[in-house]
Protein backbone atom coordinates (compact mmCIF):
# COMPACT_ATOMS: atom_id res chain seq x y z
CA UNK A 1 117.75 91.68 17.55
CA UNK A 2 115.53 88.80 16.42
CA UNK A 3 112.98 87.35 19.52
CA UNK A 4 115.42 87.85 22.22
CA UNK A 5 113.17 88.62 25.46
CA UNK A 6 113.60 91.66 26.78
CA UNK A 7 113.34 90.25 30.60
CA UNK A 8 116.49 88.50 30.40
CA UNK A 9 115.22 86.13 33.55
CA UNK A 10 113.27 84.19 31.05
CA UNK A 11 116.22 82.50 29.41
CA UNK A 12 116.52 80.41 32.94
CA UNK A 13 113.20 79.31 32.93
CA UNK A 14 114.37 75.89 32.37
CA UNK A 15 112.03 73.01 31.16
CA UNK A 16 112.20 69.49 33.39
CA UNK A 17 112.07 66.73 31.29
CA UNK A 18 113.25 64.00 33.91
CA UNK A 19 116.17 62.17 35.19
CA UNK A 20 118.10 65.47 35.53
CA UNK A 21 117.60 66.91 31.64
CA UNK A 22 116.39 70.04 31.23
CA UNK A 23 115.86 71.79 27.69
CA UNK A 24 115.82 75.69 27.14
CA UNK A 25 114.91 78.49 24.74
CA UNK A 26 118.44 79.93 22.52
CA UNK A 27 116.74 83.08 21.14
CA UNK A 28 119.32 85.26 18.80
CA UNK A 29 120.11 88.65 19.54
CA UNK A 30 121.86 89.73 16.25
CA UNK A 31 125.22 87.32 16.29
CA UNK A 32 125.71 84.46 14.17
CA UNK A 33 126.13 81.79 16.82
CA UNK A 34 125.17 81.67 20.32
CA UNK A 35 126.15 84.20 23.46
CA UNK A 36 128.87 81.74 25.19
CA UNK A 37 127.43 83.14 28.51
CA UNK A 38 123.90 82.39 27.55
CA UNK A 39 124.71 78.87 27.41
CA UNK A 40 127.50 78.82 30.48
CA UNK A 41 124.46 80.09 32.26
CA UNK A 42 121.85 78.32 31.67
CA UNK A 43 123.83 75.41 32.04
CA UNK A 44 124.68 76.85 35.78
CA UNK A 45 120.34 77.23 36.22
CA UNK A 46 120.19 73.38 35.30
CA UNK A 47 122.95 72.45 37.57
CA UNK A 48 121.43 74.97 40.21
CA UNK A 49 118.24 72.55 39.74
CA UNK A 50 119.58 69.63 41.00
CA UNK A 51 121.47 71.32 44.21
CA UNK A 52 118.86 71.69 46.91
CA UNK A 53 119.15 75.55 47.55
CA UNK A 54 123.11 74.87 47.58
CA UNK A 55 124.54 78.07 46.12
CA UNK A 56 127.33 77.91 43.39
CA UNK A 57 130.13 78.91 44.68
CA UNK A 58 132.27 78.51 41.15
CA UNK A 59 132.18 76.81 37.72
CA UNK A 60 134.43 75.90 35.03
CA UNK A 61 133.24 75.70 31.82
CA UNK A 62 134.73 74.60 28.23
CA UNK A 63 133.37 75.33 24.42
CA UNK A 64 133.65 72.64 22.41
CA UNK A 65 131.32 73.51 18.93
CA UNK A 66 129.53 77.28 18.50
CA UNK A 67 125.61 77.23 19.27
CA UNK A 68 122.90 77.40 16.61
CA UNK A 69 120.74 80.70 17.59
CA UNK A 70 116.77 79.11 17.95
CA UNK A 71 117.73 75.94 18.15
CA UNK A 72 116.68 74.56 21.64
CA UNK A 73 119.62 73.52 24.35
CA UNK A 74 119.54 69.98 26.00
CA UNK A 75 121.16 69.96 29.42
CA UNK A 76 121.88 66.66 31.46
CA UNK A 77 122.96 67.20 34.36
CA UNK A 78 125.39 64.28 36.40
CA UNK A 79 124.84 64.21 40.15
CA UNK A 80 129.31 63.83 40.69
CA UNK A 81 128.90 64.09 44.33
CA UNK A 82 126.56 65.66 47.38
CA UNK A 83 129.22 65.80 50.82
CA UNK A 84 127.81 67.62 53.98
CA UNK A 85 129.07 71.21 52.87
CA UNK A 86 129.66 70.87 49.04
CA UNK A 87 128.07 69.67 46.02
CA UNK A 88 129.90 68.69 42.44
CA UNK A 89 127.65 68.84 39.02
CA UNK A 90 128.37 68.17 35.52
CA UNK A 91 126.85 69.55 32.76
CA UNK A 92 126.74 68.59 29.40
CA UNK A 93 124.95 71.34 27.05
CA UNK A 94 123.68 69.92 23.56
CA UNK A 95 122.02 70.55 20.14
CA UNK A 96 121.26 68.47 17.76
CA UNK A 97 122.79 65.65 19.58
CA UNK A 98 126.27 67.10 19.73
CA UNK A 99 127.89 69.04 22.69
CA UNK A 100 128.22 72.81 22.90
CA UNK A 101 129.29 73.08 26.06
CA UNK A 102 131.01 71.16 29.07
CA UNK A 103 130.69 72.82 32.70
CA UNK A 104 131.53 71.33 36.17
CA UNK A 105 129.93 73.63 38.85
CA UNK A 106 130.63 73.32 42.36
CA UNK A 107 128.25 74.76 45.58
CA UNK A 108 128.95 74.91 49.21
CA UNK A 109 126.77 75.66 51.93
CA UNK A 110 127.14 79.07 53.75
CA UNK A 111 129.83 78.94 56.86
CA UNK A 112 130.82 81.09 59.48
CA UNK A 113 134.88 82.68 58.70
CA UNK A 114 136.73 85.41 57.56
CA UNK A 115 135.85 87.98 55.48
CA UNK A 116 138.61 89.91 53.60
CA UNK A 117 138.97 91.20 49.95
CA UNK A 118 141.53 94.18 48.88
CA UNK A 119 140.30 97.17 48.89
CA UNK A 120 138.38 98.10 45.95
CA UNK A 121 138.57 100.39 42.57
CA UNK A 122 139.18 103.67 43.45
CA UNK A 123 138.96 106.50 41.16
CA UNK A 124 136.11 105.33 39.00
CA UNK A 125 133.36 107.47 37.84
CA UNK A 126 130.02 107.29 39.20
CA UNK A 127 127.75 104.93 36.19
CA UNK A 128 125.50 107.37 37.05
CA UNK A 129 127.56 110.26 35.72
CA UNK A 130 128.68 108.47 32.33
CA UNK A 131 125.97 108.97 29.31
CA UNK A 132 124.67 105.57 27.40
CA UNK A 133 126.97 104.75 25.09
CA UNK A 134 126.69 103.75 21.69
CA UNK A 135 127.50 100.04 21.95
CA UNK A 136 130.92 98.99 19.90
CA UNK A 137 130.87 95.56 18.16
CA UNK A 138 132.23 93.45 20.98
CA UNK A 139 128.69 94.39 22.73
CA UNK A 140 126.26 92.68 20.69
CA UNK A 141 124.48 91.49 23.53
CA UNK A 142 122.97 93.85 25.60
CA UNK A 143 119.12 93.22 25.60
CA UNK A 144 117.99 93.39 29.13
CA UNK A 145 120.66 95.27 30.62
CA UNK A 146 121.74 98.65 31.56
CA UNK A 147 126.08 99.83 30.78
CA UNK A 148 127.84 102.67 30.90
CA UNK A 149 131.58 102.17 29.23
CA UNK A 150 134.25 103.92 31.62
CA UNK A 151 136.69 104.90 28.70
CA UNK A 152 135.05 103.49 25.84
CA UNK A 153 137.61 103.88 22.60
CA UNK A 154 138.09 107.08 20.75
CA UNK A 155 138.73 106.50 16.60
CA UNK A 156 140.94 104.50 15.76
CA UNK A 157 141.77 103.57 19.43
CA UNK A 158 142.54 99.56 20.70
CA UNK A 159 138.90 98.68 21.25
CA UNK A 160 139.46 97.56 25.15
CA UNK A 161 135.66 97.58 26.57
CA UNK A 162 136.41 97.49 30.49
CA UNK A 163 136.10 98.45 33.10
CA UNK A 164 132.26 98.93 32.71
CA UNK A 165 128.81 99.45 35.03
CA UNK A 166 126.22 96.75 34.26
CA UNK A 167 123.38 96.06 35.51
CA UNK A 168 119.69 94.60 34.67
CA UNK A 169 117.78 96.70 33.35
CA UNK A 170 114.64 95.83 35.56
CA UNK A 171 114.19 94.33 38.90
CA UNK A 172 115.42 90.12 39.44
CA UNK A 173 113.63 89.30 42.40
CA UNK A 174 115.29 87.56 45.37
CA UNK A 175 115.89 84.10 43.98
CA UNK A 176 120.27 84.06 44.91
CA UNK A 177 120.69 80.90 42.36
CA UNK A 178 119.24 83.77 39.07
CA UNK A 179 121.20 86.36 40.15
CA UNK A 180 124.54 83.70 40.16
CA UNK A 181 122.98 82.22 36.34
CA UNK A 182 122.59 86.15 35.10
CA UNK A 183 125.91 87.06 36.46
CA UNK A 184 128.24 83.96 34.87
CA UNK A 185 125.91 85.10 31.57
CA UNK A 186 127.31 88.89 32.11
CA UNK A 187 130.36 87.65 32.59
CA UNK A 188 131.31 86.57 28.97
CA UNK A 189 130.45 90.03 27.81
CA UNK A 190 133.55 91.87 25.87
CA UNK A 191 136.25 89.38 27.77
CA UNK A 192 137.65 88.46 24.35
CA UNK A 193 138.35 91.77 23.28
CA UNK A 194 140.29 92.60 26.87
CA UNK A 195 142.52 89.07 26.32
CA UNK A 196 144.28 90.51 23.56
CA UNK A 197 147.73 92.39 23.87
CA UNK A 198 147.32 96.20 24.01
CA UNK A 199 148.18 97.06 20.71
CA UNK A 200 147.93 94.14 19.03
CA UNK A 201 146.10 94.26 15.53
CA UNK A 202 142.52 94.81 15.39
CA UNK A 203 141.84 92.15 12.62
CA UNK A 204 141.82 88.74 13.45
CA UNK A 205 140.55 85.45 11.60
CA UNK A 206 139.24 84.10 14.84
CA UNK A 207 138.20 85.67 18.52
CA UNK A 208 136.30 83.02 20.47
CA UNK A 209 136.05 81.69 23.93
CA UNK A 210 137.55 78.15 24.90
CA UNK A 211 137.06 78.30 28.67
CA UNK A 212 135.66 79.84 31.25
CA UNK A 213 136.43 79.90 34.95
CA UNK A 214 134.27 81.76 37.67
CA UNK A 215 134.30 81.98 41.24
CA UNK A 216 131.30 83.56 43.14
CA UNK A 217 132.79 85.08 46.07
CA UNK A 218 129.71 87.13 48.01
CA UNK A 219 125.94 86.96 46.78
CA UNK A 220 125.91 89.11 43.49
CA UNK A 221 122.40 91.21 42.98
CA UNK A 222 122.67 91.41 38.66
CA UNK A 223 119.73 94.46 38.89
CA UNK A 224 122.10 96.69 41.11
CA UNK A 225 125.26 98.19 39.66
CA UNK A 226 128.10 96.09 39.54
CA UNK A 227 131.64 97.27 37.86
CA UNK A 228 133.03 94.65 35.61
CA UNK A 229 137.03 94.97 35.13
CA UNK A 230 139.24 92.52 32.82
CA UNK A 231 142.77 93.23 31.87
CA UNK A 232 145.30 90.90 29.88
CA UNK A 233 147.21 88.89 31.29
CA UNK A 234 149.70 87.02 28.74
CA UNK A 235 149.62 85.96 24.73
CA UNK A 236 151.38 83.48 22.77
CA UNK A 237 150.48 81.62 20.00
CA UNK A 238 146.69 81.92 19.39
CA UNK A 239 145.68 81.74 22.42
CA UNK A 240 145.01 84.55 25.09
CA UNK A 241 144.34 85.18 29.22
CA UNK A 242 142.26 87.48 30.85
CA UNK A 243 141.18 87.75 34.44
CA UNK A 244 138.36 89.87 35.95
CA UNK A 245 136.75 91.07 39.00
CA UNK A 246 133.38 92.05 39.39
CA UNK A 247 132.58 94.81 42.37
CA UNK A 248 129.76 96.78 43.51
CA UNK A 249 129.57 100.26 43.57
CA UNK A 250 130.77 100.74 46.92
CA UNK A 251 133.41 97.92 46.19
CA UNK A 252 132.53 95.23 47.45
CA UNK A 253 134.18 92.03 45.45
CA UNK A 254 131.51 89.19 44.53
CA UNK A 255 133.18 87.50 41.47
CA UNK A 256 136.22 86.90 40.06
CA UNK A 257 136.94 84.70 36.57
CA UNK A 258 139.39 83.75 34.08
CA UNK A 259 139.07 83.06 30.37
CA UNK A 260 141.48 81.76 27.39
CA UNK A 261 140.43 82.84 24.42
CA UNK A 262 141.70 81.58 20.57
CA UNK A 263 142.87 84.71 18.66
CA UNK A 264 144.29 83.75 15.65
CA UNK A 265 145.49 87.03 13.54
CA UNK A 266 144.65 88.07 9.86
CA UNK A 267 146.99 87.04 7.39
CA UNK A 268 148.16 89.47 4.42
């Protein structure tokens, strides 16, 4: 798992170097290019600097090139607008001079209103009654945090990893702008595997994300057990939607996003 720390708090302990730039740490943890929610959150942390205690309230973030594990991340951040109850960022997330990553994040100060969701999952085991599972491929980064798979795939079965319980694996502390940063970085985990059609084949050429959409609903805590749960939601071409929700155990929504990913099929 190479130098990946195990106190996954550390990868948001952003470096100022003026004017709005921050750089970072990109530590590998076994995959060939960089976590997509590593970078989508850490790029969140260095917007989150330059909001004055504003919290995010959602982002939208594109890939443009794969990341280069322990090579360091540039972020510049553009101040697009402060208003008197919301703040716009933009984020541009670089190595080697070339963009990664593109993210607009927007935060609002809290306000009196309603407060409705649906009701939540029902009929989900307990994470504390599920044993640790032995991670499939599609979970190759889970340094620094606990899961528990609610069906995870028999033999030979469509490998679809949610819903699952995740959590960090040691206590976060009370700062609200981490616990947004570690939750859009938990929220890449295994969505490209739940975009594809149930039953499509398992091989494909290509399975990446091009964009990523988040909306924080209700103050997450990351080291308390949330229940992450993506389904499909069309295919054509070679490119796929998912959507998510992210609840706590007693089902209370605080996130909901969206991703497209590219899924381009084996050939022969």
């Amino acid at each position: 798992m190479g130098d990946a720390p195990r106190d996954m708090a550390r990868l948001f302990e952003l470096t100022a170097l003026g004017g709005d730039v921050f750089v970072a740490d990109s530590p590998s943890v076994g995959r060939p290019r960089l976590f997509g929610g590593q970078v989508a959150g850490q790029a969140l942390r260095a917007a989150c600097r330059t909001a004055d205690g504003r919290p995010p309230h959602s982002l939208h973030a594109y890939f443009i090139r794969p990341g280069a594990p322990e090579e360091p991340l540039r972020f510049e951040v553009a101040r697009t607008r402060d208003g008197r109850s919301f703040s716009t960022r933009h984020v541009t997330a670089s190595q080697g001079g070339k963009p990664i990553l593109e993210l607009i994040a927007s935060f609002h100060d809290p306000e009196d209103g309603f407060d409705w969701q649906p009701p939540g999952p029902s009929g989900t085991p307990a994470p504390e009654g599920l044993p640790e599972p032995t991670l499939p491929g599609f979970f190759k980064h889970p340094i620094g945090f606990e899961i528990r798979v609610v069906n995870p795939p028999g033999e030979g079965e469509f490998p679809m990893p949610h819903p699952f319980w995740i959590r960090a694996d040691r206590p976060v502390g009370d700062d609200p702008a981490l616990h947004a940063c570690l939750l859009a970085y938990l929220s890449d985990m295994g969505v490209v595997s739940s975009a594809r059609a149930p039953g499509s084949p398992k091989r494909l050429v290509t399975a990446v994300t091009l964009d990523h959409a988040m909306w924080f609903h209700r103050p997450p805590r990351v080291d308390q057990w949330l229940l992450y749960s993506v389904e499909p939601v069309t295919n054509h071409g070679a490119r796929g939607l998912a959507r998510g929700t992210l609840h706590t155990a007693d089902g209370t929504l605080v996130a909901s996003i969206a991703q497209e990913a590219l899924l381009r099929p084996a050939t022969g």
